[in-house]
PDB file of N, CA and C in Angstrom:
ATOM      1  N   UNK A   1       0.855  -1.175   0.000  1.00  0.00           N
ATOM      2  CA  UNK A   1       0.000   0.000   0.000  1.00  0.00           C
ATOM      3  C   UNK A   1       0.902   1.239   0.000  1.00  0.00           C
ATOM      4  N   UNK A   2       0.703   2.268  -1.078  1.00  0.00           N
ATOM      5  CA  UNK A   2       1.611   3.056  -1.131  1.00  0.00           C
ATOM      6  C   UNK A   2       0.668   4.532  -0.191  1.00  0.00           C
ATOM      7  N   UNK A   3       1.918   5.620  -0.102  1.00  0.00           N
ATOM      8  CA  UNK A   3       1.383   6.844   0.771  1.00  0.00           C
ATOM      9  C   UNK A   3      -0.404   7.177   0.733  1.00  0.00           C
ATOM     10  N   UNK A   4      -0.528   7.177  -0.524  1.00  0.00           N
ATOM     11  CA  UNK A   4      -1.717   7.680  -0.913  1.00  0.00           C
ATOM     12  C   UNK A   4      -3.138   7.223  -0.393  1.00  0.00           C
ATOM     13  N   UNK A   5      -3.027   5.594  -0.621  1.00  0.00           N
ATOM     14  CA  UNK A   5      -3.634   4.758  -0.219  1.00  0.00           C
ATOM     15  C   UNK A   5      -3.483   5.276   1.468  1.00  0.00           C
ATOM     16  N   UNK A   6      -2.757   4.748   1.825  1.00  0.00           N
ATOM     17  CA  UNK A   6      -3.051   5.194   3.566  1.00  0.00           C
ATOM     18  C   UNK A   6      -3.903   6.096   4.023  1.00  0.00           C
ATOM     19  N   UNK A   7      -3.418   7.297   3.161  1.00  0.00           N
ATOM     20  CA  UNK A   7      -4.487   8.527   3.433  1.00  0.00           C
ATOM     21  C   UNK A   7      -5.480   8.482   3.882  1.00  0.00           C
ATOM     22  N   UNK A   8      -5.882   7.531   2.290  1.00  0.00           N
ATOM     23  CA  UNK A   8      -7.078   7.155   2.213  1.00  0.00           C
ATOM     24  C   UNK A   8      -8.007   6.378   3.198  1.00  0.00           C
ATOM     25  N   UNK A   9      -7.346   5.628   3.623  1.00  0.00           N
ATOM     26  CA  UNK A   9      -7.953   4.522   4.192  1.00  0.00           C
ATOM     27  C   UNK A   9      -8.084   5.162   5.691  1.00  0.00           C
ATOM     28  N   UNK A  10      -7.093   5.679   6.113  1.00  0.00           N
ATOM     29  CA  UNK A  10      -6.787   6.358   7.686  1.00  0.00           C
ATOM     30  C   UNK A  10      -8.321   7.602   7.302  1.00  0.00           C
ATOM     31  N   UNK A  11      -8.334   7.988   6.506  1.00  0.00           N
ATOM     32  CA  UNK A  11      -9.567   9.355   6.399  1.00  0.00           C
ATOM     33  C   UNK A  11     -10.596   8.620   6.449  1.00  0.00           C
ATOM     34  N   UNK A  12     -11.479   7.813   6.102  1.00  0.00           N
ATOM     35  CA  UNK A  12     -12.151   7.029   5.522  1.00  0.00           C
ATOM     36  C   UNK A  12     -12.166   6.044   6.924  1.00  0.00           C
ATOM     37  N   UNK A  13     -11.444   5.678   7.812  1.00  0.00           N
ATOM     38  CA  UNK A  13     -11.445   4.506   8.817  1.00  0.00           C
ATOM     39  C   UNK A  13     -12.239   5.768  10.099  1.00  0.00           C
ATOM     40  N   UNK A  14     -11.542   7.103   9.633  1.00  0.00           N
ATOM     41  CA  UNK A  14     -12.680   7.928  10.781  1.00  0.00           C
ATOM     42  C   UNK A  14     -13.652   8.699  10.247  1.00  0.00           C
ATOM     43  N   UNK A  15     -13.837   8.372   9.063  1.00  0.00           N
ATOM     44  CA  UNK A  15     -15.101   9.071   8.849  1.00  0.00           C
ATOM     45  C   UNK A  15     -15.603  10.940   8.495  1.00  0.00           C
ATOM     46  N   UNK A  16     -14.043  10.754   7.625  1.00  0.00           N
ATOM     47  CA  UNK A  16     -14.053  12.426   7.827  1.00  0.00           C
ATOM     48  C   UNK A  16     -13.738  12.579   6.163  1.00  0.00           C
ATOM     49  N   UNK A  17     -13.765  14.077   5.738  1.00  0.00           N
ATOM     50  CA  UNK A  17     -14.218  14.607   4.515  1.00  0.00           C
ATOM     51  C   UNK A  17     -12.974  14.701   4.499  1.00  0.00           C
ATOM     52  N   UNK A  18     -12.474  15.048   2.917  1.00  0.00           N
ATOM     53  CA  UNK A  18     -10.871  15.809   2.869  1.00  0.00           C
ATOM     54  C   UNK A  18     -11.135  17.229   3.274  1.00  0.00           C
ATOM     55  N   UNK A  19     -12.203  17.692   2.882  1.00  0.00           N
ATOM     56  CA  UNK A  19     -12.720  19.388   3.321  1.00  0.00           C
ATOM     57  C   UNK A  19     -12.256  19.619   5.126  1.00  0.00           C
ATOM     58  N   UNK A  20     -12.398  18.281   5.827  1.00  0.00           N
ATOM     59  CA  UNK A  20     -12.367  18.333   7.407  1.00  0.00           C
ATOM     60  C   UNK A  20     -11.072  18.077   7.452  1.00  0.00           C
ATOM     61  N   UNK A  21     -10.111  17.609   6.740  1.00  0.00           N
ATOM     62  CA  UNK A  21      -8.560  16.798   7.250  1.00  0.00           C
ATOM     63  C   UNK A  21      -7.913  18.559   6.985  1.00  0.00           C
ATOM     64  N   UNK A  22      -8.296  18.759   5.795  1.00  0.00           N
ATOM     65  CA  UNK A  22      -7.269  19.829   5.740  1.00  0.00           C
ATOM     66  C   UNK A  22      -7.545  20.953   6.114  1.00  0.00           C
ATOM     67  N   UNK A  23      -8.989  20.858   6.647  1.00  0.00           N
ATOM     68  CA  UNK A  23      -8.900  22.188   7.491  1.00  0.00           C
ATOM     69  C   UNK A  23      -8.417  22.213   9.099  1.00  0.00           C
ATOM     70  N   UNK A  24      -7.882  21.184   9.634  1.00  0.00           N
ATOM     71  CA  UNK A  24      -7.819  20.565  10.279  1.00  0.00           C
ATOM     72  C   UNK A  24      -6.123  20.859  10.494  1.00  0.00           C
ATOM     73  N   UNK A  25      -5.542  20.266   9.243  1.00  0.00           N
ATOM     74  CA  UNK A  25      -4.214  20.401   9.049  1.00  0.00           C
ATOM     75  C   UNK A  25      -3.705  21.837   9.172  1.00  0.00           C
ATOM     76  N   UNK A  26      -4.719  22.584   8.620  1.00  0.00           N
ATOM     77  CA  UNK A  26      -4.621  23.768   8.226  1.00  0.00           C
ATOM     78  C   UNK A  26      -3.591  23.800   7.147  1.00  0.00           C
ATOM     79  N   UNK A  27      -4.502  23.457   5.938  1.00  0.00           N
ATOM     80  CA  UNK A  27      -3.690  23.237   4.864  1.00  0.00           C
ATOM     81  C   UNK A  27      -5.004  23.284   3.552  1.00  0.00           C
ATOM     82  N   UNK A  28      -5.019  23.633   2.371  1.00  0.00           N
ATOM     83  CA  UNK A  28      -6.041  24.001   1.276  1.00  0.00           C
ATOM     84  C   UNK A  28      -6.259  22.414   0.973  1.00  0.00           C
ATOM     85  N   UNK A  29      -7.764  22.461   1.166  1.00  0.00           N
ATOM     86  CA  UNK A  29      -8.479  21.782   0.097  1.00  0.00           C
ATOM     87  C   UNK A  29      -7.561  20.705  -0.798  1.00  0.00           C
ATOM     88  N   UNK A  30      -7.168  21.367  -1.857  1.00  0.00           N
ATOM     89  CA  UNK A  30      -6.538  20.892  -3.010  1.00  0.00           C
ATOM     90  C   UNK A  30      -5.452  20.169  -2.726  1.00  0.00           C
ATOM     91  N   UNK A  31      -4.596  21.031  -1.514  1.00  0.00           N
ATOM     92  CA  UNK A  31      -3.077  20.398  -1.597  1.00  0.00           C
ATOM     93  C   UNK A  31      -3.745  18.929  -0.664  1.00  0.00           C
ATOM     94  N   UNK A  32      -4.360  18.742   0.104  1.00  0.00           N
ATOM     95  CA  UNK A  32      -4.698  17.729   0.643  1.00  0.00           C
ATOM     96  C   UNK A  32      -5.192  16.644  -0.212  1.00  0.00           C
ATOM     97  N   UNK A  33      -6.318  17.030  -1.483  1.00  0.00           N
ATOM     98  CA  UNK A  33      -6.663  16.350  -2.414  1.00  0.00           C
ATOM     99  C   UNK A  33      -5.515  15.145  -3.037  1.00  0.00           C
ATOM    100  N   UNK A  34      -4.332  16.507  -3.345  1.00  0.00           N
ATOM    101  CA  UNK A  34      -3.226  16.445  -4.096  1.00  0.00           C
ATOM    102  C   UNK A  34      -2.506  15.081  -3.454  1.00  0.00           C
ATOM    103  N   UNK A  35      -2.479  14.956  -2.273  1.00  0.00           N
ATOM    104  CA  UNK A  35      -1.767  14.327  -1.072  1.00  0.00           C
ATOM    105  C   UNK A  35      -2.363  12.866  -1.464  1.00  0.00           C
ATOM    106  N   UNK A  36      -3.679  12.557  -1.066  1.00  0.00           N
ATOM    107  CA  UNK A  36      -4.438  11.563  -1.424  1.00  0.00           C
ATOM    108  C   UNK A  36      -4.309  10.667  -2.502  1.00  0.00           C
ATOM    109  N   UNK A  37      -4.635  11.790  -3.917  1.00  0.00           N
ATOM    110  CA  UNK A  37      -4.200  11.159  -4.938  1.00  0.00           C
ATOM    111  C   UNK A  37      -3.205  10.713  -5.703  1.00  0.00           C
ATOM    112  N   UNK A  38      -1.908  10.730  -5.053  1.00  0.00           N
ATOM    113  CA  UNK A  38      -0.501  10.880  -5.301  1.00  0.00           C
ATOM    114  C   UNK A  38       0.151  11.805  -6.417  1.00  0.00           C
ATOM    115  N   UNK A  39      -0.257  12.688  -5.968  1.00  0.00           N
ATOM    116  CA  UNK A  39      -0.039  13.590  -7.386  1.00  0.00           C
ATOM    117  C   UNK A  39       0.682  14.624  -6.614  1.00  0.00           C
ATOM    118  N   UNK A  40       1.214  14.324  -5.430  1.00  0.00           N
ATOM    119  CA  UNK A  40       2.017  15.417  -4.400  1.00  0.00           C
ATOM    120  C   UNK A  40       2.223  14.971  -3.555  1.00  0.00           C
ATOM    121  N   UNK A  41       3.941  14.973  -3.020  1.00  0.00           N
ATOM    122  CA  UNK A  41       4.418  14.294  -2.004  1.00  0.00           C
ATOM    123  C   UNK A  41       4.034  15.452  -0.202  1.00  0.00           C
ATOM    124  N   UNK A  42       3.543  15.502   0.686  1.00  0.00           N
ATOM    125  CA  UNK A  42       3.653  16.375   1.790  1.00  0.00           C
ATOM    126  C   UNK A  42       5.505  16.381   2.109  1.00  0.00           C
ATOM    127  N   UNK A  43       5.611  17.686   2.445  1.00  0.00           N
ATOM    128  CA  UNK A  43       6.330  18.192   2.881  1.00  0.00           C
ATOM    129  C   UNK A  43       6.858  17.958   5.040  1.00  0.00           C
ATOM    130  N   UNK A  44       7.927  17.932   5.366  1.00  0.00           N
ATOM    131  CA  UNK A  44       8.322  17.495   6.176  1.00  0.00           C
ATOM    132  C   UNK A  44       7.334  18.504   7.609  1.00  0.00           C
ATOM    133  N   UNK A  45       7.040  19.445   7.644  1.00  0.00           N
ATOM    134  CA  UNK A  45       5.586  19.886   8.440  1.00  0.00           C
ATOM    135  C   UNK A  45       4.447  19.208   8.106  1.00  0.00           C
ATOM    136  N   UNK A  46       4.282  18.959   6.981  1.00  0.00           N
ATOM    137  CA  UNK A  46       2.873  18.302   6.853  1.00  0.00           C
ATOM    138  C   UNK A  46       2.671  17.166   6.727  1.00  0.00           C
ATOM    139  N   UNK A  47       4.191  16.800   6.934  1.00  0.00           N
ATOM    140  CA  UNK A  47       4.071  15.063   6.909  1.00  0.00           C
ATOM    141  C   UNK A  47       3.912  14.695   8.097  1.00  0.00           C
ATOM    142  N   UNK A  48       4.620  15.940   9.168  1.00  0.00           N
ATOM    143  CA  UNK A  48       4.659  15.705  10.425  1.00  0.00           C
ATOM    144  C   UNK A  48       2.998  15.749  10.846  1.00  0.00           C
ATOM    145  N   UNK A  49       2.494  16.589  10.337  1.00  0.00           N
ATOM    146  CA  UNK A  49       1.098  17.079  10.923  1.00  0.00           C
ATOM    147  C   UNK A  49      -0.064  15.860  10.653  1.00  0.00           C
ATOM    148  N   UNK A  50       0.362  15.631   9.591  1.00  0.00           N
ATOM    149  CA  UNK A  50      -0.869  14.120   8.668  1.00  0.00           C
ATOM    150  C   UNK A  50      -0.285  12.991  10.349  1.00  0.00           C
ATOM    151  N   UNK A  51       0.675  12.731  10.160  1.00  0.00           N
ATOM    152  CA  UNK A  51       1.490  11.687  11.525  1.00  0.00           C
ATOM    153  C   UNK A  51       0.281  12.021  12.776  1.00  0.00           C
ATOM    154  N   UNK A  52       0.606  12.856  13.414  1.00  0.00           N
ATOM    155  CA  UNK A  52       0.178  13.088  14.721  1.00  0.00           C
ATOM    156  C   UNK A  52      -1.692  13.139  14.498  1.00  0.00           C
ATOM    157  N   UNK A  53      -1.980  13.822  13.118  1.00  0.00           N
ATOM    158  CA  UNK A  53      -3.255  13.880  13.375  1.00  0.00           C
ATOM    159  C   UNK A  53      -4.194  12.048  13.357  1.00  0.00           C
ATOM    160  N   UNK A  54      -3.582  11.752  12.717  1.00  0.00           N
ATOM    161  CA  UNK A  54      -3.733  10.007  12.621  1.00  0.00           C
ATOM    162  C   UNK A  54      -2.977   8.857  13.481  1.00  0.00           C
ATOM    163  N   UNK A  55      -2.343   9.791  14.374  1.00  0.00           N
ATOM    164  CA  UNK A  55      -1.494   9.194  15.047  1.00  0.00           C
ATOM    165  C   UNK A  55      -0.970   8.068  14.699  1.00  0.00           C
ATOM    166  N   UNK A  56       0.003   7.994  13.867  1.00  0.00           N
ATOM    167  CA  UNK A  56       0.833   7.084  12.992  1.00  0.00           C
ATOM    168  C   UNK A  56       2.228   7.421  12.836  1.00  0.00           C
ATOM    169  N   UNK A  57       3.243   6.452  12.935  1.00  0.00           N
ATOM    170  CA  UNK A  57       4.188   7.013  12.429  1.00  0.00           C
ATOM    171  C   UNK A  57       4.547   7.555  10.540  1.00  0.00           C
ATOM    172  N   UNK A  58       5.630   8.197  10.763  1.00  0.00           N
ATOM    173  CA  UNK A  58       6.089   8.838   9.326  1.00  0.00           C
ATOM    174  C   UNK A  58       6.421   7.450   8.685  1.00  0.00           C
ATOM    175  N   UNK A  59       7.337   6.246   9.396  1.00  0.00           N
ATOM    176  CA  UNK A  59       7.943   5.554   9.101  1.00  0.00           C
ATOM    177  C   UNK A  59       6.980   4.561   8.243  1.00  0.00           C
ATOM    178  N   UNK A  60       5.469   4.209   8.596  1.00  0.00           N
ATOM    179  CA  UNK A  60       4.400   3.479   8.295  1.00  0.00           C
ATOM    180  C   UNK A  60       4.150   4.355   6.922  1.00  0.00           C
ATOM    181  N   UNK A  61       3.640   5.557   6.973  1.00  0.00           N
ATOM    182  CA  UNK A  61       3.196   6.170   6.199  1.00  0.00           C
ATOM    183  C   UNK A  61       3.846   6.076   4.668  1.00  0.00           C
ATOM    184  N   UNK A  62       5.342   6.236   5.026  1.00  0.00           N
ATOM    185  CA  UNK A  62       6.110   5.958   3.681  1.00  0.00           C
ATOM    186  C   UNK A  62       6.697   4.947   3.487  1.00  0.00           C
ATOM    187  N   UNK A  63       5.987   3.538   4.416  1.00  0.00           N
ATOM    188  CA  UNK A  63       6.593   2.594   3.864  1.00  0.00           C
ATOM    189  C   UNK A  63       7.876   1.930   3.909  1.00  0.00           C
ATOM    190  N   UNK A  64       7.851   2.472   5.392  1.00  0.00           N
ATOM    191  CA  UNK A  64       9.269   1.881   5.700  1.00  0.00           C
ATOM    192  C   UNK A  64       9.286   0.758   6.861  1.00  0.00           C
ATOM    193  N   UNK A  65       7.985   1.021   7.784  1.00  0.00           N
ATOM    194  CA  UNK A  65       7.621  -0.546   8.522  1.00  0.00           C
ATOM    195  C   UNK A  65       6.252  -0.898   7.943  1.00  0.00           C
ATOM    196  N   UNK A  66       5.882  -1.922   9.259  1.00  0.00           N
ATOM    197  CA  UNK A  66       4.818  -2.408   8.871  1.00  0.00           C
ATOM    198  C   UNK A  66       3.788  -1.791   9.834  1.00  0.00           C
ATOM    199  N   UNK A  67       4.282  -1.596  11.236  1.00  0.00           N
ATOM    200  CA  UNK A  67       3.543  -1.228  12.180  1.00  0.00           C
ATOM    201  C   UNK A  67       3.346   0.116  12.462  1.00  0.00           C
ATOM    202  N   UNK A  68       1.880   0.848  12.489  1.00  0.00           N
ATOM    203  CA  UNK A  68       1.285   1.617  12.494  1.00  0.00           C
ATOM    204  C   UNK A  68       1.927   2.977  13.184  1.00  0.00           C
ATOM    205  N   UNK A  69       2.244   2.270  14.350  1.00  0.00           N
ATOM    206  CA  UNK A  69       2.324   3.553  15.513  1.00  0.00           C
ATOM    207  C   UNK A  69       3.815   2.482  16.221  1.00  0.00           C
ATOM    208  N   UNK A  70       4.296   3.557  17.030  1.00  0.00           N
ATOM    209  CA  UNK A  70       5.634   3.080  17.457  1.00  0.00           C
ATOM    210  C   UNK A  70       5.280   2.965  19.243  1.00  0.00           C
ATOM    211  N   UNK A  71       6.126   2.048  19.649  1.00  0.00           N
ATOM    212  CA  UNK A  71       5.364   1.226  20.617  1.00  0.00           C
ATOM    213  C   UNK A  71       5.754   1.352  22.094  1.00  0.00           C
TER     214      UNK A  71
END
């Protein structure tokens, strides 16, 4: 499952809009869209921010373990 997919699935596992993540993030609409659909990598603040708001590690997110959250 690549970045995108996660997004997805982590947005979608709570039940929230992209309109709610990125206002949330405090981040536009679009670039969040952008995020989702892999058509834009987040940046090291907003990678940090997507992390904590899903409480996940960075390391999961891009695919570098398997496990979600660090223990």
């Amino acid at each position: 499952m690549d970045f995108c997919e996660k997004l997805l699935m982590l947005r979608k596992e709570r039940g929230l809009s992209q309109e709610a993540v990125a206002k949330h993030l405090d981040i536009t609409l679009r670039q969040y869209f952008r995020f989702e659909k892999g058509e834009q990598k987040p940046g090291f603040d907003n990678l940090r921010k997507i992390a904590v708001f899903y409480d996940v590690s960075t390391d999961w997110l891009f695919g570098r373990m398997e496990q979600r959250t660090l223990p």
